[in-house]
PDB file of N, CA and C in Angstrom:
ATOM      1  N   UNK A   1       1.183  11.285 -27.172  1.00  0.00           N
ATOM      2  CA  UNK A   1       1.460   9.875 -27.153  1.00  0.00           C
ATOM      3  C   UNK A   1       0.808   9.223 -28.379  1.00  0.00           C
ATOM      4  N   UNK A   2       1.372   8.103 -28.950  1.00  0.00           N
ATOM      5  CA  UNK A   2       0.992   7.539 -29.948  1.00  0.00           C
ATOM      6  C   UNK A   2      -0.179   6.189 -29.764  1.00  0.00           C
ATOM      7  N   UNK A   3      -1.030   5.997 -30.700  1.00  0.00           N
ATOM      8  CA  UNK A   3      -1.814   5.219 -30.441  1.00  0.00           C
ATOM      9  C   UNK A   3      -2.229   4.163 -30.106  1.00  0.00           C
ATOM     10  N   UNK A   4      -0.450   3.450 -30.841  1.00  0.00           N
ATOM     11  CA  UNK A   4       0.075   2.118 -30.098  1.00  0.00           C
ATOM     12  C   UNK A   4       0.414   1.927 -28.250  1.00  0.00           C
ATOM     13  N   UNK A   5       0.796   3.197 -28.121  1.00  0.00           N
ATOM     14  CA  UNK A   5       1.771   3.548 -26.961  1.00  0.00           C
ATOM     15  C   UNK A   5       0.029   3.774 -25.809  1.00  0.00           C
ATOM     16  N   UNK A   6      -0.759   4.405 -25.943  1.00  0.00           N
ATOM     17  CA  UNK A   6      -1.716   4.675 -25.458  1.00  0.00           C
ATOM     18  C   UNK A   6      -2.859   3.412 -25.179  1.00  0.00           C
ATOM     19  N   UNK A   7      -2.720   2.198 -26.371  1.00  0.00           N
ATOM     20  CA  UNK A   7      -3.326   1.169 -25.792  1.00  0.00           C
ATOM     21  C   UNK A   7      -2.575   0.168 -25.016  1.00  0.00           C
ATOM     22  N   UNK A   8      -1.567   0.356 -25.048  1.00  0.00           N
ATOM     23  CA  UNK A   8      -0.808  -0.941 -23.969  1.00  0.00           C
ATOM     24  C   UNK A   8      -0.535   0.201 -22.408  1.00  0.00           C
ATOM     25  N   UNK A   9      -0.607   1.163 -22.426  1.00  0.00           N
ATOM     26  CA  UNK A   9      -0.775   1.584 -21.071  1.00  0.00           C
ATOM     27  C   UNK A   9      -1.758   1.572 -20.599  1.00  0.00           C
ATOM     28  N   UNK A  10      -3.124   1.156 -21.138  1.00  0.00           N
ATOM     29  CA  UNK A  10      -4.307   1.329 -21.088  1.00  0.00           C
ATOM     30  C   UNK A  10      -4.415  -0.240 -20.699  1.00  0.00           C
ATOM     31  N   UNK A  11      -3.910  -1.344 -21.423  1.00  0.00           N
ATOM     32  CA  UNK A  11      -3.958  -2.488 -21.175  1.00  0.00           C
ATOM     33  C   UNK A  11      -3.505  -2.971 -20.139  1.00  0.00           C
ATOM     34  N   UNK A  12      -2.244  -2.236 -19.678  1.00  0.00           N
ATOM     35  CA  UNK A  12      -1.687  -2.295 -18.009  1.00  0.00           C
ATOM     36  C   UNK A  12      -2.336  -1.886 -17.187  1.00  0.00           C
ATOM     37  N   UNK A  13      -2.849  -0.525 -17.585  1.00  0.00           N
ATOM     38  CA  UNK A  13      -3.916  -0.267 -16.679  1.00  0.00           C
ATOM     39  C   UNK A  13      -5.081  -1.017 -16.134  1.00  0.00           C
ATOM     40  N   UNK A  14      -5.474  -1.655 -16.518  1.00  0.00           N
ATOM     41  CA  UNK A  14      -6.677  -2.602 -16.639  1.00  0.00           C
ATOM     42  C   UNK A  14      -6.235  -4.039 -15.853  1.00  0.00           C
ATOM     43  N   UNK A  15      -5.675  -4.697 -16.914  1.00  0.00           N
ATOM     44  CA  UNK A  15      -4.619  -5.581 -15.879  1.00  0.00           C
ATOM     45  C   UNK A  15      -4.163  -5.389 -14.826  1.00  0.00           C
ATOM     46  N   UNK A  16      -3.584  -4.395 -14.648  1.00  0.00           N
ATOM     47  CA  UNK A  16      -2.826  -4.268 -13.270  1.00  0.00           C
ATOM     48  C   UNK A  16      -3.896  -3.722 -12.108  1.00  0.00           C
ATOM     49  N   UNK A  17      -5.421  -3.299 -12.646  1.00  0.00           N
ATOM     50  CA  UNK A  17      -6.335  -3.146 -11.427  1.00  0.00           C
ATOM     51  C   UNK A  17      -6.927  -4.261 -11.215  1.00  0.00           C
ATOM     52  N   UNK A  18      -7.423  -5.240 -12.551  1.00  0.00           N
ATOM     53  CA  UNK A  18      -8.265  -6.376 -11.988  1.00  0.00           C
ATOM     54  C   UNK A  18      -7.274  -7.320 -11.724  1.00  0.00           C
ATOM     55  N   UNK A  19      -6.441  -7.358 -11.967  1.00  0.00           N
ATOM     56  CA  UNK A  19      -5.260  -8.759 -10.949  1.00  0.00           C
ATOM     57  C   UNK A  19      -5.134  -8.127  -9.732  1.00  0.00           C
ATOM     58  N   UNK A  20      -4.577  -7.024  -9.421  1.00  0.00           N
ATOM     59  CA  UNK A  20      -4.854  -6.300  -8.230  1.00  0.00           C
ATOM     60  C   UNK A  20      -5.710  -5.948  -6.925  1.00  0.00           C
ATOM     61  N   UNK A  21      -7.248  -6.328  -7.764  1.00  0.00           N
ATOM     62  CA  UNK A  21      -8.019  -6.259  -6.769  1.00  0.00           C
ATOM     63  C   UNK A  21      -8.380  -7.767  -6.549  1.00  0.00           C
ATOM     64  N   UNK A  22      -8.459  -8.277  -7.554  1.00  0.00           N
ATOM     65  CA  UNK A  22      -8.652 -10.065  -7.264  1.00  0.00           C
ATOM     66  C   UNK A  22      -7.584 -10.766  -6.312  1.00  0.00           C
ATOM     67  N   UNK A  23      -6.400 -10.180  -6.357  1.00  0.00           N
ATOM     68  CA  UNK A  23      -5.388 -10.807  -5.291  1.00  0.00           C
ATOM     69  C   UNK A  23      -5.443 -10.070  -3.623  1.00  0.00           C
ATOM     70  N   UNK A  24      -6.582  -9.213  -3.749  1.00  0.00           N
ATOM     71  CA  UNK A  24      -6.822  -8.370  -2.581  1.00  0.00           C
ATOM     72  C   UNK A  24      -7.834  -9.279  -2.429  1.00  0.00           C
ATOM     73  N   UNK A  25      -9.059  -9.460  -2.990  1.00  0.00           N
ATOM     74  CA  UNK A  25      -9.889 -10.750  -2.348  1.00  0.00           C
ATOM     75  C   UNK A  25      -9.498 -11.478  -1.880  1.00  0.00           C
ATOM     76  N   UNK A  26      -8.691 -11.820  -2.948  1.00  0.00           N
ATOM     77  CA  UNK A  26      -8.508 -13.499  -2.341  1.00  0.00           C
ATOM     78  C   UNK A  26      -7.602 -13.746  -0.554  1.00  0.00           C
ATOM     79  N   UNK A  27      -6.824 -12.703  -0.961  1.00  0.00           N
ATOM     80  CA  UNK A  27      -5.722 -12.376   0.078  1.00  0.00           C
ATOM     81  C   UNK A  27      -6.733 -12.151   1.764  1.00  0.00           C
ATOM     82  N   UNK A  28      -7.584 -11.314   1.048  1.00  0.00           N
ATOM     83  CA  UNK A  28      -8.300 -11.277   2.226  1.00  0.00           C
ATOM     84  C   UNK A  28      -9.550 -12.088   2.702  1.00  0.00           C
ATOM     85  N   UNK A  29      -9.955 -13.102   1.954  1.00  0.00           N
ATOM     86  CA  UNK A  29     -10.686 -14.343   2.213  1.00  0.00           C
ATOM     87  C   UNK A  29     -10.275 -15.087   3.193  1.00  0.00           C
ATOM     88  N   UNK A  30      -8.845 -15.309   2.235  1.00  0.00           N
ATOM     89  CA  UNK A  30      -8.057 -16.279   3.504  1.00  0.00           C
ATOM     90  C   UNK A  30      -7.151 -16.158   4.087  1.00  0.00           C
ATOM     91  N   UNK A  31      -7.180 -14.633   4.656  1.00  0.00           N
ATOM     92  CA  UNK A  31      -6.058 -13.979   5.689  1.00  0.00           C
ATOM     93  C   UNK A  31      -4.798 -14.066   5.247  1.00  0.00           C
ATOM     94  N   UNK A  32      -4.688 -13.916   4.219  1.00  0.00           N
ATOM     95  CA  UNK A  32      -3.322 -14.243   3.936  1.00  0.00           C
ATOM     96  C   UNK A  32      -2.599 -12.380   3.571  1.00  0.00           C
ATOM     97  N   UNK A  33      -1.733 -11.700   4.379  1.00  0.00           N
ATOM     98  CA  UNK A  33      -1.831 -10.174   4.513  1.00  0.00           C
ATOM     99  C   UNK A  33      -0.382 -10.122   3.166  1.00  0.00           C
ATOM    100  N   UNK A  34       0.528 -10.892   3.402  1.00  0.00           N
ATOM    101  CA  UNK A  34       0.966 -10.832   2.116  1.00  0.00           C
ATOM    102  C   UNK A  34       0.455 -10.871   0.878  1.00  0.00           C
ATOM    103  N   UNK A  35      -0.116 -11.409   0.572  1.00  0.00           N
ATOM    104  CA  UNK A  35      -1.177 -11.391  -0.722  1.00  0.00           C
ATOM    105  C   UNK A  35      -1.749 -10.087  -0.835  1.00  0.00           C
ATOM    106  N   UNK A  36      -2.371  -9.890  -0.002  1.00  0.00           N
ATOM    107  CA  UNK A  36      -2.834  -8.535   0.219  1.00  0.00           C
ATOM    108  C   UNK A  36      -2.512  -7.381   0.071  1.00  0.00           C
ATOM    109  N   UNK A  37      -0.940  -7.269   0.680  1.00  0.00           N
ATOM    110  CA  UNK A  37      -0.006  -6.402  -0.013  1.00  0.00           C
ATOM    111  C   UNK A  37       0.451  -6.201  -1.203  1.00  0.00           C
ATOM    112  N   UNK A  38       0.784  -7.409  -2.081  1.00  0.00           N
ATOM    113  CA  UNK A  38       1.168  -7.757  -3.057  1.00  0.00           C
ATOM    114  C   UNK A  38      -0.221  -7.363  -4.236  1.00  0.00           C
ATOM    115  N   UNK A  39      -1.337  -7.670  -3.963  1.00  0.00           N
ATOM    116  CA  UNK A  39      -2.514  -6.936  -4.810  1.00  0.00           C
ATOM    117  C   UNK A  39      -2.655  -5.320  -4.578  1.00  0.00           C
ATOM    118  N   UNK A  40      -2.368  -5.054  -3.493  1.00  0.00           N
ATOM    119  CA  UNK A  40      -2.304  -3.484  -3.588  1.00  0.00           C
ATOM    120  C   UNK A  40      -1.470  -2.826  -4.287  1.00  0.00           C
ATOM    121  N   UNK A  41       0.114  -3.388  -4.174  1.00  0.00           N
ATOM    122  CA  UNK A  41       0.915  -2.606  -5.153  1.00  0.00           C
ATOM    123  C   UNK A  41       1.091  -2.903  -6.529  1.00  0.00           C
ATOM    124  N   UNK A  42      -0.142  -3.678  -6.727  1.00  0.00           N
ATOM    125  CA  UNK A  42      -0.299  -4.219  -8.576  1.00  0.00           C
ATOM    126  C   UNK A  42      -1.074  -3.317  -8.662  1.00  0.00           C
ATOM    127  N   UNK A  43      -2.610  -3.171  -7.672  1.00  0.00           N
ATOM    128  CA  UNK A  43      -3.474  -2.071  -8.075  1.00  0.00           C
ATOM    129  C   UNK A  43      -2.806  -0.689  -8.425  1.00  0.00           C
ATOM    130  N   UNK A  44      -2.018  -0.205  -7.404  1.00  0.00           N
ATOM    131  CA  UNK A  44      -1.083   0.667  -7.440  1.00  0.00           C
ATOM    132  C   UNK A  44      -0.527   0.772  -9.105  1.00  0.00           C
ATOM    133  N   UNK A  45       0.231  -0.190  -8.908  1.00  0.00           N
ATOM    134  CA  UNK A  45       1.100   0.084 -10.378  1.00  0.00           C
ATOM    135  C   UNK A  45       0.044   0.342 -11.433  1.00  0.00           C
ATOM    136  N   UNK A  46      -1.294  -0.733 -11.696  1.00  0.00           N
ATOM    137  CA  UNK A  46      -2.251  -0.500 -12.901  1.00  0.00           C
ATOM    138  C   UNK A  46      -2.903   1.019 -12.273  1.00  0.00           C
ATOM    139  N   UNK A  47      -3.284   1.513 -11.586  1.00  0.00           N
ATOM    140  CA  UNK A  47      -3.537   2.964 -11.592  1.00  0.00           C
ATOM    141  C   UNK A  47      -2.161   4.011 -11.788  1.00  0.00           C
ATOM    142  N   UNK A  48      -1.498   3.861 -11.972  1.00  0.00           N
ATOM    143  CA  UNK A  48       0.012   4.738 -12.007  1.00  0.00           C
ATOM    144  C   UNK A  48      -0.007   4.546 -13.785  1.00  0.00           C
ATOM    145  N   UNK A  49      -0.421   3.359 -14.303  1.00  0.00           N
ATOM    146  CA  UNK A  49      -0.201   3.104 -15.798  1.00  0.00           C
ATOM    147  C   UNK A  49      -1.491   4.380 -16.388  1.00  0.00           C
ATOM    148  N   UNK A  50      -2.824   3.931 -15.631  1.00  0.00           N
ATOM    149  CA  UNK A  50      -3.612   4.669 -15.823  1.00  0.00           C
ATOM    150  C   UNK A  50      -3.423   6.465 -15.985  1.00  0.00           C
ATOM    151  N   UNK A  51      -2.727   6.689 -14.778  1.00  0.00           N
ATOM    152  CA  UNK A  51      -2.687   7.996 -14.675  1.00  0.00           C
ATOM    153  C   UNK A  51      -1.638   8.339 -16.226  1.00  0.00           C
ATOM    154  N   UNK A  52      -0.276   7.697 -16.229  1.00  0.00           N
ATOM    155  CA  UNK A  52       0.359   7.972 -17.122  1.00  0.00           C
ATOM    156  C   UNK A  52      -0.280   7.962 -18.599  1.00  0.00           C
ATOM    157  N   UNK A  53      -1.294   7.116 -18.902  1.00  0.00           N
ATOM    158  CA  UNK A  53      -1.818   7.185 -20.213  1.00  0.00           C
ATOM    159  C   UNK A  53      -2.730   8.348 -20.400  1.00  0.00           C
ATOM    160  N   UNK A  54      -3.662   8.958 -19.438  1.00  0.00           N
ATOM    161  CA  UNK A  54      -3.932  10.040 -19.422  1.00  0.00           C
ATOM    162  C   UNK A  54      -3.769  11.413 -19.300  1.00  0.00           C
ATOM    163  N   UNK A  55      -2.579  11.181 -19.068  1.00  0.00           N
ATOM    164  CA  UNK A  55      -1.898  12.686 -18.223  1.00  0.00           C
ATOM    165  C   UNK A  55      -0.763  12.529 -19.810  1.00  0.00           C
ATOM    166  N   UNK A  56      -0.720  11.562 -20.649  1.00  0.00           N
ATOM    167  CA  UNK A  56       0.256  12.273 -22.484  1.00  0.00           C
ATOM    168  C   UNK A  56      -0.727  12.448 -23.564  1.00  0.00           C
ATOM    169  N   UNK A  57      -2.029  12.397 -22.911  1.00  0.00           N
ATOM    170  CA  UNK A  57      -3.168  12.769 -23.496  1.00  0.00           C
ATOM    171  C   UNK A  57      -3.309  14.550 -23.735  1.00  0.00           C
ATOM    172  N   UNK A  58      -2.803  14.767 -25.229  1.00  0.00           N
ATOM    173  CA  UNK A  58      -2.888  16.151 -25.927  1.00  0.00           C
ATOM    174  C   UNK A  58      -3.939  16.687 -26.122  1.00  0.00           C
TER     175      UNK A  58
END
């Protein structure tokens, strides 16, 4: 993978865990279980970016 290509999956990665887990707080502060869901499958997606930037790692 190229070096450009390796920091914006890296940048999703990141993004997509701390929006992810912050919408899981919040979601679960104030009971709100949709929210909740909706931060899990962001966490989800920013760890899936994660895995992919590491796993075209030569």
């Amino acid at each position: 993978m190229r070096s450009r290509s390796q920091r914006l999956w890296s940048l999703g990665a990141v993004a997509g865990i701390a929006i992810g887990l912050s919408m899981l707080i919040v979601g679960d502060r104030f009971g709100r279980h949709g929210l909740r869901l909706l931060g899990a499958l962001i966490t989800a997606g920013g760890l899936l970016c994660a895995v992919v930037r590491f796993a075209g790692k030569d």
